[in-house]
PDB file of N, CA and C in Angstrom:
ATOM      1  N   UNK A   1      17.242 -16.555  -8.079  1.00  0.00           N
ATOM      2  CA  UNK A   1      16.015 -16.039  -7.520  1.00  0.00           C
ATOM      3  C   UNK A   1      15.571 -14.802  -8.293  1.00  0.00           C
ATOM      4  N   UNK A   2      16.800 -13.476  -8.639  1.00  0.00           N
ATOM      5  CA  UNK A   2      15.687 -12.748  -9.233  1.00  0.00           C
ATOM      6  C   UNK A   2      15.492 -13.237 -10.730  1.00  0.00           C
ATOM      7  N   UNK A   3      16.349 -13.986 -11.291  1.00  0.00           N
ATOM      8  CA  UNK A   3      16.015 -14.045 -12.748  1.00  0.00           C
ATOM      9  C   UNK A   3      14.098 -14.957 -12.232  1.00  0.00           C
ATOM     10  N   UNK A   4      13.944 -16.053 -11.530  1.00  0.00           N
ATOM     11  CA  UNK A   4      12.951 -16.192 -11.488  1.00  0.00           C
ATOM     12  C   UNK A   4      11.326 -15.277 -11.044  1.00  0.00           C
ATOM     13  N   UNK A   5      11.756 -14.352  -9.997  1.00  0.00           N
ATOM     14  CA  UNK A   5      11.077 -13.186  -9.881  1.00  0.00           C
ATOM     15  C   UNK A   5      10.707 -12.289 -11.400  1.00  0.00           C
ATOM     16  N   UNK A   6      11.598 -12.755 -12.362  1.00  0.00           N
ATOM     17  CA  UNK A   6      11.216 -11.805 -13.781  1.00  0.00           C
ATOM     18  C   UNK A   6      10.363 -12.566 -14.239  1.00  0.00           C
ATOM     19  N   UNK A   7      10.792 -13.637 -14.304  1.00  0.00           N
ATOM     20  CA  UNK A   7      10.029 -14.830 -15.187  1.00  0.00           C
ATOM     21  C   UNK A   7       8.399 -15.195 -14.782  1.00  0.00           C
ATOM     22  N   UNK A   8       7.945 -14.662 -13.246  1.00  0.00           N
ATOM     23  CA  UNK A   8       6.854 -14.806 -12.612  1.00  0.00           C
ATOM     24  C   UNK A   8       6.351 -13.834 -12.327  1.00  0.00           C
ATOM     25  N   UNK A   9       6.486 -12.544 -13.058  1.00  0.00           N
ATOM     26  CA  UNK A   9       6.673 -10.892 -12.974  1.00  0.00           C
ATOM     27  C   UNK A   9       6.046 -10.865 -11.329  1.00  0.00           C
ATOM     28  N   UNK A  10       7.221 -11.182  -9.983  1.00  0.00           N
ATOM     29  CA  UNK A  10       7.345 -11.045  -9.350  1.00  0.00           C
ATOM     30  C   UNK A  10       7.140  -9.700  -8.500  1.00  0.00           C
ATOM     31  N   UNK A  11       7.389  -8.575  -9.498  1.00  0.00           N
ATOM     32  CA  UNK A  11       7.615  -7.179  -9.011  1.00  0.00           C
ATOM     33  C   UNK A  11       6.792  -6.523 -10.101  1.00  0.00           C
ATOM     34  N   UNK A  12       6.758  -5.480  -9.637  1.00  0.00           N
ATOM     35  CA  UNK A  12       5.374  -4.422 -10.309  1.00  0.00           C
ATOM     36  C   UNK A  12       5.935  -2.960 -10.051  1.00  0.00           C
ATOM     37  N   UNK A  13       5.804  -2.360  -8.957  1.00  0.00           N
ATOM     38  CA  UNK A  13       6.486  -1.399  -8.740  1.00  0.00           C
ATOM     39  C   UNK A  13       7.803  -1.261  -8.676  1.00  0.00           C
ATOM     40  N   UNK A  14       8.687  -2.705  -8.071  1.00  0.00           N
ATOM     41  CA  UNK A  14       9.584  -2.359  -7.705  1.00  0.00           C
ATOM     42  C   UNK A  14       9.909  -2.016  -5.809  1.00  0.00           C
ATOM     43  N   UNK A  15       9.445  -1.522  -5.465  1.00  0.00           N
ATOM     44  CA  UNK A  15       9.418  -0.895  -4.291  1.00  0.00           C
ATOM     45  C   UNK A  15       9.863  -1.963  -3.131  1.00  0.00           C
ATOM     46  N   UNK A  16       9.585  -3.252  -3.210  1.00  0.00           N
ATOM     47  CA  UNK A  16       9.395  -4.172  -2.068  1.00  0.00           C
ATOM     48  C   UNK A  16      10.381  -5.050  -2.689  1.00  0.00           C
ATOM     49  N   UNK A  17      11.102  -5.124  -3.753  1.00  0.00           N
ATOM     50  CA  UNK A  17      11.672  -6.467  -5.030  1.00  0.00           C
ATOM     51  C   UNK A  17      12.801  -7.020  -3.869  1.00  0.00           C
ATOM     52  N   UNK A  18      13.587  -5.790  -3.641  1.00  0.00           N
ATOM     53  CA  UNK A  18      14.730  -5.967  -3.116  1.00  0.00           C
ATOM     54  C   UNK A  18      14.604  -7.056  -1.746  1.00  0.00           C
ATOM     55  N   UNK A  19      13.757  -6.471  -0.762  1.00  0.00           N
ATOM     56  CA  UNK A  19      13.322  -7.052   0.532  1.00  0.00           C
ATOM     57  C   UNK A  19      12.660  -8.380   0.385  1.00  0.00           C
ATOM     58  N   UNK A  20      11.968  -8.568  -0.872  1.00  0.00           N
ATOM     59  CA  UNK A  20      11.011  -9.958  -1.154  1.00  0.00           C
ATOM     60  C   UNK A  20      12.436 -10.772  -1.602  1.00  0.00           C
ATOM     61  N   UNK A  21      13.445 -10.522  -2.331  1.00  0.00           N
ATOM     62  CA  UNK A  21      14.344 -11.579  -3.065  1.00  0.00           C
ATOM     63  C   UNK A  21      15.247 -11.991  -1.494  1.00  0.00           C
ATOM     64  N   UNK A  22      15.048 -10.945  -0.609  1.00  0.00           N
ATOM     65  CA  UNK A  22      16.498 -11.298   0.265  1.00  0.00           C
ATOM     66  C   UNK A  22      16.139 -12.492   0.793  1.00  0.00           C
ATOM     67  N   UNK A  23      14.238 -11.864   1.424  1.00  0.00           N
ATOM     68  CA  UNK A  23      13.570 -12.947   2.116  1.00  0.00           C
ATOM     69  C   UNK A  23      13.256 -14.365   1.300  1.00  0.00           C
ATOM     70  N   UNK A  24      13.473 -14.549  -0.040  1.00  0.00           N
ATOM     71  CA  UNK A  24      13.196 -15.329  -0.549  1.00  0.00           C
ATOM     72  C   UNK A  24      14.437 -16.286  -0.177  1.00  0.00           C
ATOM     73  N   UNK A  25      15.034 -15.721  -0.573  1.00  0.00           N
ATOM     74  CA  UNK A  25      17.205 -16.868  -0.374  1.00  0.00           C
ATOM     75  C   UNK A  25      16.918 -17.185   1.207  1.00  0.00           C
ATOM     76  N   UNK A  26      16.426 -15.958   1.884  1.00  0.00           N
ATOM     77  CA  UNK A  26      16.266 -17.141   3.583  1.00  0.00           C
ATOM     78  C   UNK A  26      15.572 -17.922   3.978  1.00  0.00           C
ATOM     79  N   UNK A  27      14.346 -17.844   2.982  1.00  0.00           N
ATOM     80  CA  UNK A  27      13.329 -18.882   2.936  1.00  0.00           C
ATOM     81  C   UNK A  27      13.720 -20.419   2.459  1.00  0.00           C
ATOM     82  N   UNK A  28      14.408 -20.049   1.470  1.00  0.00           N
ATOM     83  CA  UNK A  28      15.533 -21.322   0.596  1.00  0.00           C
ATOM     84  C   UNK A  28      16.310 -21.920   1.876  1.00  0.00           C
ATOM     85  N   UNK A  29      17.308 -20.950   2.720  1.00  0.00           N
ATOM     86  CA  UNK A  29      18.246 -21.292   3.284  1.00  0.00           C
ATOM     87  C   UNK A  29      17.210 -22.053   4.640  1.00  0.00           C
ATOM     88  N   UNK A  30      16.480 -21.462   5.253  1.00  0.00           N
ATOM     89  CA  UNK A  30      15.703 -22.442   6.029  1.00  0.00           C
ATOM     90  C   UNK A  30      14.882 -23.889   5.964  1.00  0.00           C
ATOM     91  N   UNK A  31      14.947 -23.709   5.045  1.00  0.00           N
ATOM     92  CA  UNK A  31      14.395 -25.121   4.492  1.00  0.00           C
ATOM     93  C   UNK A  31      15.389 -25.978   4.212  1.00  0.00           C
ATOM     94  N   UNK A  32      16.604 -25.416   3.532  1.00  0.00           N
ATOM     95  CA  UNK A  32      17.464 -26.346   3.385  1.00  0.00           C
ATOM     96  C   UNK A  32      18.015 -26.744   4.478  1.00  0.00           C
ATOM     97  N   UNK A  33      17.944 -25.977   5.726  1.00  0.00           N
ATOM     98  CA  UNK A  33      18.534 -26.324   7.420  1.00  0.00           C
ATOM     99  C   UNK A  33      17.021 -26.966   8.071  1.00  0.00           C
ATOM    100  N   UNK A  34      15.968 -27.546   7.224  1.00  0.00           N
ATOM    101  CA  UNK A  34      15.227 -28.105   8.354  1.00  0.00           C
ATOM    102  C   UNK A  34      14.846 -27.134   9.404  1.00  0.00           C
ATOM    103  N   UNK A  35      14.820 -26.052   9.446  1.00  0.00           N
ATOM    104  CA  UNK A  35      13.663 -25.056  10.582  1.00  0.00           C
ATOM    105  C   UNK A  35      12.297 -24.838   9.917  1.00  0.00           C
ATOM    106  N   UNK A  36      11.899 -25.437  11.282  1.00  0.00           N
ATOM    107  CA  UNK A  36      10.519 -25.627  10.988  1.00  0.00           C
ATOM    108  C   UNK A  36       9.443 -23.810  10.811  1.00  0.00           C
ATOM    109  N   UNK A  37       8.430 -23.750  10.925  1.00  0.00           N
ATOM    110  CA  UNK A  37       7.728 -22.546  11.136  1.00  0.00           C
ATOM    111  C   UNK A  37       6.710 -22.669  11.911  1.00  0.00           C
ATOM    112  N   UNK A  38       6.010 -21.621  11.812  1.00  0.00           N
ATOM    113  CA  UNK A  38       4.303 -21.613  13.044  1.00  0.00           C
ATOM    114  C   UNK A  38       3.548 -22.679  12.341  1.00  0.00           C
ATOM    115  N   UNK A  39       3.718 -22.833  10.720  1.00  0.00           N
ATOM    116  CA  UNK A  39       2.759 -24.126  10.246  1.00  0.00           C
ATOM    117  C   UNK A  39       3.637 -25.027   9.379  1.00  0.00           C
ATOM    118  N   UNK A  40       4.458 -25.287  10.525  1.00  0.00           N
ATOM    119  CA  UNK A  40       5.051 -27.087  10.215  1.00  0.00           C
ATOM    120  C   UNK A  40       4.367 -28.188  10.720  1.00  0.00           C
ATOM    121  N   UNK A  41       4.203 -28.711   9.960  1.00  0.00           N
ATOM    122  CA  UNK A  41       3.229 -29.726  10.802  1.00  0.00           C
ATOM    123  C   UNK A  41       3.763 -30.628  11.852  1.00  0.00           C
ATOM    124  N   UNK A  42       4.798 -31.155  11.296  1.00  0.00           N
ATOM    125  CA  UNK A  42       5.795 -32.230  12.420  1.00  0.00           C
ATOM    126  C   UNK A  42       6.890 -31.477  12.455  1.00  0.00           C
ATOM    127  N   UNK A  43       7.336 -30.765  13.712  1.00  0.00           N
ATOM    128  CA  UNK A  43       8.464 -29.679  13.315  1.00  0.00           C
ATOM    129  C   UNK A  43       9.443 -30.691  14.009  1.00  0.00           C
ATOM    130  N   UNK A  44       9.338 -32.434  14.203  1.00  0.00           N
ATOM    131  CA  UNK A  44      10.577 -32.876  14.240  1.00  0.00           C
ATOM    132  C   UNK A  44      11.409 -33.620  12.816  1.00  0.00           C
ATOM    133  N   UNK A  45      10.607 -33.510  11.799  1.00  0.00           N
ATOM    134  CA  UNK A  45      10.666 -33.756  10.586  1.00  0.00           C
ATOM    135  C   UNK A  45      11.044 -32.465   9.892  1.00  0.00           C
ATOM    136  N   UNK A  46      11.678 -32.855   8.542  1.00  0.00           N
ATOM    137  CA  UNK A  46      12.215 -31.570   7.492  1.00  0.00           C
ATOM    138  C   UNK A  46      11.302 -30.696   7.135  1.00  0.00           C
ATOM    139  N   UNK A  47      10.649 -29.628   7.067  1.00  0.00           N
ATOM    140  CA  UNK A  47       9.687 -29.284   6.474  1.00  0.00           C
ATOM    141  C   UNK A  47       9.598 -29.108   4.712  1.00  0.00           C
ATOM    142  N   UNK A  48       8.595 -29.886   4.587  1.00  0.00           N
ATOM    143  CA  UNK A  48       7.883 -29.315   2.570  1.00  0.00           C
ATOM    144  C   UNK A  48       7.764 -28.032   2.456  1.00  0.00           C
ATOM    145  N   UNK A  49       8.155 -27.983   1.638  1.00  0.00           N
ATOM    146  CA  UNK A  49       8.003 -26.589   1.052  1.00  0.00           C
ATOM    147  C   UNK A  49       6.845 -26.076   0.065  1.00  0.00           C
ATOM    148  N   UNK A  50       5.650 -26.167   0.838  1.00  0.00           N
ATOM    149  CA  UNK A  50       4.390 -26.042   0.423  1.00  0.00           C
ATOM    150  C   UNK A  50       3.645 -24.778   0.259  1.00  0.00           C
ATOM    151  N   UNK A  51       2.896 -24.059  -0.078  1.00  0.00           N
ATOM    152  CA  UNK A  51       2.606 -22.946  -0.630  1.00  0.00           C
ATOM    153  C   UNK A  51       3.056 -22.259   0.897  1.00  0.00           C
ATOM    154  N   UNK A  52       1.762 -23.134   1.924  1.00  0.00           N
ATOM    155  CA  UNK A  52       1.756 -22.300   3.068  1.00  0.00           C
ATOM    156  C   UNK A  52       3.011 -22.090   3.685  1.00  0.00           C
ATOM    157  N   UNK A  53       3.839 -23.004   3.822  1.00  0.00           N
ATOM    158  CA  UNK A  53       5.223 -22.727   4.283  1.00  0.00           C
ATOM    159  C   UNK A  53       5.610 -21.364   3.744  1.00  0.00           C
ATOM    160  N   UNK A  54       5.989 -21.618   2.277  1.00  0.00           N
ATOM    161  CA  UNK A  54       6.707 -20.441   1.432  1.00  0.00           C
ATOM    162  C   UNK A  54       5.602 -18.982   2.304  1.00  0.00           C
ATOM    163  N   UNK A  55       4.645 -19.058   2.092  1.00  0.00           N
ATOM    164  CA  UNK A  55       3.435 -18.021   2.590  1.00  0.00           C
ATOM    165  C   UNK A  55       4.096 -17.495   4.231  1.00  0.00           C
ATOM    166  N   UNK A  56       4.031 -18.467   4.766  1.00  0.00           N
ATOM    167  CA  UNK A  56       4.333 -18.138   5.950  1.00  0.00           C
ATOM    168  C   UNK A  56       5.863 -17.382   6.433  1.00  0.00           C
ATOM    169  N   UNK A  57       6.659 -17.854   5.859  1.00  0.00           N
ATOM    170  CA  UNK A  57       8.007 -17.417   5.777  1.00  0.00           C
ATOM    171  C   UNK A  57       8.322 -16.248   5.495  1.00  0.00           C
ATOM    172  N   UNK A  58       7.469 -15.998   4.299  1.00  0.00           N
ATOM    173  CA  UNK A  58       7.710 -14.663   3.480  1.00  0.00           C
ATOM    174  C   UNK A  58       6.330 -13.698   4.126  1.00  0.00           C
ATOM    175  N   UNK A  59       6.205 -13.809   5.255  1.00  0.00           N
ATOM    176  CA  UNK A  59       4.743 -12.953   5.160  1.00  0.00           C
ATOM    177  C   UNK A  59       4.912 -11.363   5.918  1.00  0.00           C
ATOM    178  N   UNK A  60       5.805 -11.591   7.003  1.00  0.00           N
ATOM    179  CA  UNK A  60       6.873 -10.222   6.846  1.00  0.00           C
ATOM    180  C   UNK A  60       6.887  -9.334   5.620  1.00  0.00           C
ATOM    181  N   UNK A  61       7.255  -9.896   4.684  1.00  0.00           N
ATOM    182  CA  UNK A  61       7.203  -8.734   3.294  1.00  0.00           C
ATOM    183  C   UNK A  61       5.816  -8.233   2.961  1.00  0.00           C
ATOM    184  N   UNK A  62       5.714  -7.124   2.978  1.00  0.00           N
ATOM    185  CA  UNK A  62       4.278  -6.647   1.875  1.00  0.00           C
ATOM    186  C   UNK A  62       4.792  -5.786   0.905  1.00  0.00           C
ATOM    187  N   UNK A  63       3.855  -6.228   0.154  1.00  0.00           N
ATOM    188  CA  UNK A  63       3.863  -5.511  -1.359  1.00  0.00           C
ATOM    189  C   UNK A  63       2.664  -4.807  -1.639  1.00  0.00           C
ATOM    190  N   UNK A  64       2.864  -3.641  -1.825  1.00  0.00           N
ATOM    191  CA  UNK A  64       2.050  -2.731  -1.958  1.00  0.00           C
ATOM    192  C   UNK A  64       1.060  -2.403  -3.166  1.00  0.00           C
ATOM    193  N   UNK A  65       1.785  -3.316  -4.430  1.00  0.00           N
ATOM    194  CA  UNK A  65       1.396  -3.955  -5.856  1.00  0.00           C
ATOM    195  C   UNK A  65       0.072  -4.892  -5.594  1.00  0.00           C
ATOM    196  N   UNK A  66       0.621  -5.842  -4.696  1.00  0.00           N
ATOM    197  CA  UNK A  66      -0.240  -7.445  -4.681  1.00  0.00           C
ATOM    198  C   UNK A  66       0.105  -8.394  -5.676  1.00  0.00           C
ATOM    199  N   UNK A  67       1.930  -8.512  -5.715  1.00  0.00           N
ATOM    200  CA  UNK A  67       2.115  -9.444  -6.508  1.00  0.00           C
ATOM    201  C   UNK A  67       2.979 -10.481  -5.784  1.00  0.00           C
ATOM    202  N   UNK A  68       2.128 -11.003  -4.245  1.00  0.00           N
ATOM    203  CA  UNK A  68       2.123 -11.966  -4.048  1.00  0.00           C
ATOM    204  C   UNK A  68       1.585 -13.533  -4.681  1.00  0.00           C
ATOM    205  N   UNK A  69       1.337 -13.536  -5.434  1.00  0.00           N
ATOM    206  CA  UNK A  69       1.340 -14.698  -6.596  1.00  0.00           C
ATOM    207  C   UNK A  69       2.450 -14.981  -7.664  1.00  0.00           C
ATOM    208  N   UNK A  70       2.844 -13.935  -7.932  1.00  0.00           N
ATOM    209  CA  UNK A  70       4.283 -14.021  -8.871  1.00  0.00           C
ATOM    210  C   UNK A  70       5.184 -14.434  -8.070  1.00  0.00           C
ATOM    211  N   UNK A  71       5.380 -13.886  -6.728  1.00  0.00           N
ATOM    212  CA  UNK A  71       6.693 -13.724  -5.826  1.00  0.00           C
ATOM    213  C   UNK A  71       6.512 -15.284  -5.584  1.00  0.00           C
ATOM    214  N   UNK A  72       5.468 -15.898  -5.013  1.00  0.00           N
ATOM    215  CA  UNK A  72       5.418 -17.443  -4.243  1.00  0.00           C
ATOM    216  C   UNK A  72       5.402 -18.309  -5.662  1.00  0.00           C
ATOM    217  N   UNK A  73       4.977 -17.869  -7.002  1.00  0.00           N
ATOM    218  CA  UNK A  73       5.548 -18.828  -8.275  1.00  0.00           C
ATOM    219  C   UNK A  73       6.803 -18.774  -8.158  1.00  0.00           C
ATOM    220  N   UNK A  74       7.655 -17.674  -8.111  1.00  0.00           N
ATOM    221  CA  UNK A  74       9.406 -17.359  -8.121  1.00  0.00           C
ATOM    222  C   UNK A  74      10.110 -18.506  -7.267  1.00  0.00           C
ATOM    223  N   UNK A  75       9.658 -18.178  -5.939  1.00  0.00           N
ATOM    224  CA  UNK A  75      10.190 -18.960  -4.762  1.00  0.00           C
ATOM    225  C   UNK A  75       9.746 -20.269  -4.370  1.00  0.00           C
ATOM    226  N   UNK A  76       8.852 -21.373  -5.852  1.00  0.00           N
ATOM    227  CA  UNK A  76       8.380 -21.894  -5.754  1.00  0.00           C
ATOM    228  C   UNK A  76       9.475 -22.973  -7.233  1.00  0.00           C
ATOM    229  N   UNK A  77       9.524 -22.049  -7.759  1.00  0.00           N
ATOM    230  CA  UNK A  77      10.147 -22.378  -9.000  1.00  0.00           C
ATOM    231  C   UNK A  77      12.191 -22.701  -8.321  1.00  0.00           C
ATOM    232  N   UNK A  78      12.173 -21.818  -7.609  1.00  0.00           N
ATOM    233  CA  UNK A  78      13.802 -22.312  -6.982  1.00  0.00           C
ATOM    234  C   UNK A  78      13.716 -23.721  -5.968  1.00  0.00           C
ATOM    235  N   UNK A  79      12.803 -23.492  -5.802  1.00  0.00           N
ATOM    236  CA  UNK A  79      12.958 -24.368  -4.472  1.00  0.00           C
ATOM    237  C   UNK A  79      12.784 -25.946  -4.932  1.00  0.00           C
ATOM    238  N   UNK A  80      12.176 -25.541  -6.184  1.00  0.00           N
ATOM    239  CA  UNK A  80      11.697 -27.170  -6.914  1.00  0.00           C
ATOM    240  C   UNK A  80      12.543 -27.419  -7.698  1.00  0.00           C
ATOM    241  N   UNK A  81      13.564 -26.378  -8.147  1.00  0.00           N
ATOM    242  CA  UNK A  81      15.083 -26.391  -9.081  1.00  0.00           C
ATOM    243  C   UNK A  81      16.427 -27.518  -8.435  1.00  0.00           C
TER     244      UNK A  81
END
């Protein structure tokens, strides 16, 4: 996860990196356990791991940069690994 956060210059300041990567691995780990979210569509089915998912999961974190586009390429790039 963070080598992909570099690769999607995920971080800018710095300030939020730490809190965005943790939330990123629980975002991974929920999906891989099938918990659904507020926008699962069939939350008796596995959920995709679709922008909005990743979005939704991670939306707790703010970044004070606005490099929410790098961070959801990062956590977009593991999840499809």
């Amino acid at each position: 996860m963070q080598q992909a956060f570099l690769r999607h210059d995920g971080l800018q300041c710095g300030y939020c990196t730490p809190g965005q990567v943790c939330s990123a691995v629980g975002v991974l780990d929920e999906l891989r356990h099938g918990q659904p979210s507020h926008v699962t569509d069939d939350v008796a089915a596995d959920p995709e791991p679709t922008d909005d998912e990743i979005r939704e999961r991670m939306s707790g974190n703010l970044c004070r940069c606005g490099a929410y586009a790098g961070i959801l390429a990062a956590v977009r790039e593991v999840v499809e690994a």
